[in-house]
C-alpha atoms as a PDB file:
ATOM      1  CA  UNK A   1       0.000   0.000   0.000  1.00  0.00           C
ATOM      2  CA  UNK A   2       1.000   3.297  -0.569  1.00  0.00           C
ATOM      3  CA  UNK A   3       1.385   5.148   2.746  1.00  0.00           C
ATOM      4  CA  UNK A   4       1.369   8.857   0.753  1.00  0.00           C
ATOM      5  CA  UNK A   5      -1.761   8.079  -1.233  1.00  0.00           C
ATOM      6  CA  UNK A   6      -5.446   8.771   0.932  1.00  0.00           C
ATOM      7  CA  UNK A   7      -6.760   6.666   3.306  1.00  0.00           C
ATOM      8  CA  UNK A   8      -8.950   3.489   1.841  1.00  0.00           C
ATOM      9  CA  UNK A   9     -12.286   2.878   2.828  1.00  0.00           C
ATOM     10  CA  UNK A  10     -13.099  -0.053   4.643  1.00  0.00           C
ATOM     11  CA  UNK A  11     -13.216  -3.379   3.573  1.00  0.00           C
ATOM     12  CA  UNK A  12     -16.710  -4.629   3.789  1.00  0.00           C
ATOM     13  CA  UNK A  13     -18.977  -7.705   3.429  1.00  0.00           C
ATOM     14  CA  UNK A  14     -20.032  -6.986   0.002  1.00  0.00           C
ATOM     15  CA  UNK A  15     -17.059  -6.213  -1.788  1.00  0.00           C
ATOM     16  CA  UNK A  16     -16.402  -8.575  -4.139  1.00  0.00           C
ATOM     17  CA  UNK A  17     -13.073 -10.483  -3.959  1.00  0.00           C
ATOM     18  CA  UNK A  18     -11.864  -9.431  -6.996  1.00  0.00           C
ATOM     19  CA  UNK A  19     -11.904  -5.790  -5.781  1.00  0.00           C
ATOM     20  CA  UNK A  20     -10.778  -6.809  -2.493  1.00  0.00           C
ATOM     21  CA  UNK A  21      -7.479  -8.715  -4.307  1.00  0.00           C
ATOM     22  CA  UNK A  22      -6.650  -5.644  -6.778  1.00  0.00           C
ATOM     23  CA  UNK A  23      -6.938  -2.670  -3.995  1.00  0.00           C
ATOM     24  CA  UNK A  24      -5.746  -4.671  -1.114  1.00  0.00           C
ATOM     25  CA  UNK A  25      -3.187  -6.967  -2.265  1.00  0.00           C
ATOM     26  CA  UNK A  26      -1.554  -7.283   1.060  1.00  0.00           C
ATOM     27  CA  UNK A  27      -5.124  -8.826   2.381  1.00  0.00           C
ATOM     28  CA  UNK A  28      -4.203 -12.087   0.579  1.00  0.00           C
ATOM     29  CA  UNK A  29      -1.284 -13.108   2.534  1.00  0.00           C
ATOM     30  CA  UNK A  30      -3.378 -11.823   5.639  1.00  0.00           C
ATOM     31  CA  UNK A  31      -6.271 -14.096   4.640  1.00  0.00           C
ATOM     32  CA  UNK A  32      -4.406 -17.219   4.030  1.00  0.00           C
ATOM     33  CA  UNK A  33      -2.566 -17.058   7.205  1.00  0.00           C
ATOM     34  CA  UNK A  34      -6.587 -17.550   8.527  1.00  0.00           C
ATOM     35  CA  UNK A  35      -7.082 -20.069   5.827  1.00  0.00           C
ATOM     36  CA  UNK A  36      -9.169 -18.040   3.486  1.00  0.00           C
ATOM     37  CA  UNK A  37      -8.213 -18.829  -0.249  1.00  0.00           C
ATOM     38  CA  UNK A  38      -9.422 -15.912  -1.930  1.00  0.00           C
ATOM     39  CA  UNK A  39      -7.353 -16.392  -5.193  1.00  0.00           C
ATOM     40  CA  UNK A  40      -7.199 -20.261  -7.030  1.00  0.00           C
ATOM     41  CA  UNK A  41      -5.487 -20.687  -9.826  1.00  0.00           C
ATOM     42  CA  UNK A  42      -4.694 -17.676 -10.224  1.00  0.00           C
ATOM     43  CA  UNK A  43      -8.055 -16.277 -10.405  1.00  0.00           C
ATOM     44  CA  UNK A  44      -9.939 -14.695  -7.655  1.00  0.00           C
ATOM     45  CA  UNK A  45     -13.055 -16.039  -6.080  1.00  0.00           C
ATOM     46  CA  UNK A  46     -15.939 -14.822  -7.516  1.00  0.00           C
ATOM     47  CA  UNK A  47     -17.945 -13.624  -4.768  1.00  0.00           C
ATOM     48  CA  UNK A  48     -18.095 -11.162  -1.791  1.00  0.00           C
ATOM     49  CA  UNK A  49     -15.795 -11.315   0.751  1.00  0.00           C
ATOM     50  CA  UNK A  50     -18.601 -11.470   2.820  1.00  0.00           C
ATOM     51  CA  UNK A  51     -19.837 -14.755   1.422  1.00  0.00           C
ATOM     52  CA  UNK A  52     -15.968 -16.453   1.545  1.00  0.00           C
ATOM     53  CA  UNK A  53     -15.711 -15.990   4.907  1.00  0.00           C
ATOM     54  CA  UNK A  54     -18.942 -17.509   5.853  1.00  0.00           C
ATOM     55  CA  UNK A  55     -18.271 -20.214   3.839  1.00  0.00           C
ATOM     56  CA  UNK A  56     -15.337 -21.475   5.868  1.00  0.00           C
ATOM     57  CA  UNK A  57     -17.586 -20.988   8.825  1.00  0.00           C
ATOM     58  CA  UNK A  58     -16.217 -17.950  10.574  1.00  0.00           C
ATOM     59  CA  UNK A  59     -17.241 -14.425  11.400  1.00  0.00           C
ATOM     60  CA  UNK A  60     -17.918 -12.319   8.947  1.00  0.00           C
ATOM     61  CA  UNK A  61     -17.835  -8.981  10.998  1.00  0.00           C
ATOM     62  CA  UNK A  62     -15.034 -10.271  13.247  1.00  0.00           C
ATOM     63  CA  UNK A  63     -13.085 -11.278  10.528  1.00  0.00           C
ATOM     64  CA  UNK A  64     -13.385  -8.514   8.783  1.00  0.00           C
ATOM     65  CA  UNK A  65     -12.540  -6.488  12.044  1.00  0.00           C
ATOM     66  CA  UNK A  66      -9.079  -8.088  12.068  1.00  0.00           C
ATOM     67  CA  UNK A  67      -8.215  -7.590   8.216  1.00  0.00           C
ATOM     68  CA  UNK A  68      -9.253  -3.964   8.654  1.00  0.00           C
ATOM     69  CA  UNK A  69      -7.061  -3.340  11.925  1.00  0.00           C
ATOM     70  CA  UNK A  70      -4.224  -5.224  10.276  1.00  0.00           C
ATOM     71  CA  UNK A  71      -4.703  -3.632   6.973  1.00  0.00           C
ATOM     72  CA  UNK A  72      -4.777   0.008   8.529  1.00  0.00           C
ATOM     73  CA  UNK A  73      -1.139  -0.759  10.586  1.00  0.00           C
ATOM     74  CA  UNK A  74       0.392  -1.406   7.070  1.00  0.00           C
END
């Protein structure tokens, strides 16, 4: 991320993955270290990020806490 460029909005349960993977790119490594494949093949998921997460049975708003927190500390 680019720390001179404005602040990003929040990542949120209905952004789709492939946004999430182009603007975020550091959220990929942060959501396979929870076990969250958001990119196979070398495609993204199609999908929300929303949807991905509940999939694998977690939180959606808790996970989405943490990847926000983590995201903003980059």
């Amino acid at each position: 991320m680019n720390p001179s460029s404005s602040p990003q909005q929040p990542i949120t349960a209905t952004m789709q993955v492939e946004d999430l993977v182009r603007e975020y790119p550091d959220a990929v490594g942060l959501l396979m270290r929870e076990h969250i494949v958001c990119i196979k093949c070398g495609e993204p998921y199609w999908g929300t990020i929303g949807d991905l997460i509940e999939s694998k049975g977690m939180d959606v708003a808790g996970m989405l806490a943490r990847l926000n927190a983590a995201l903003n500390k980059s």
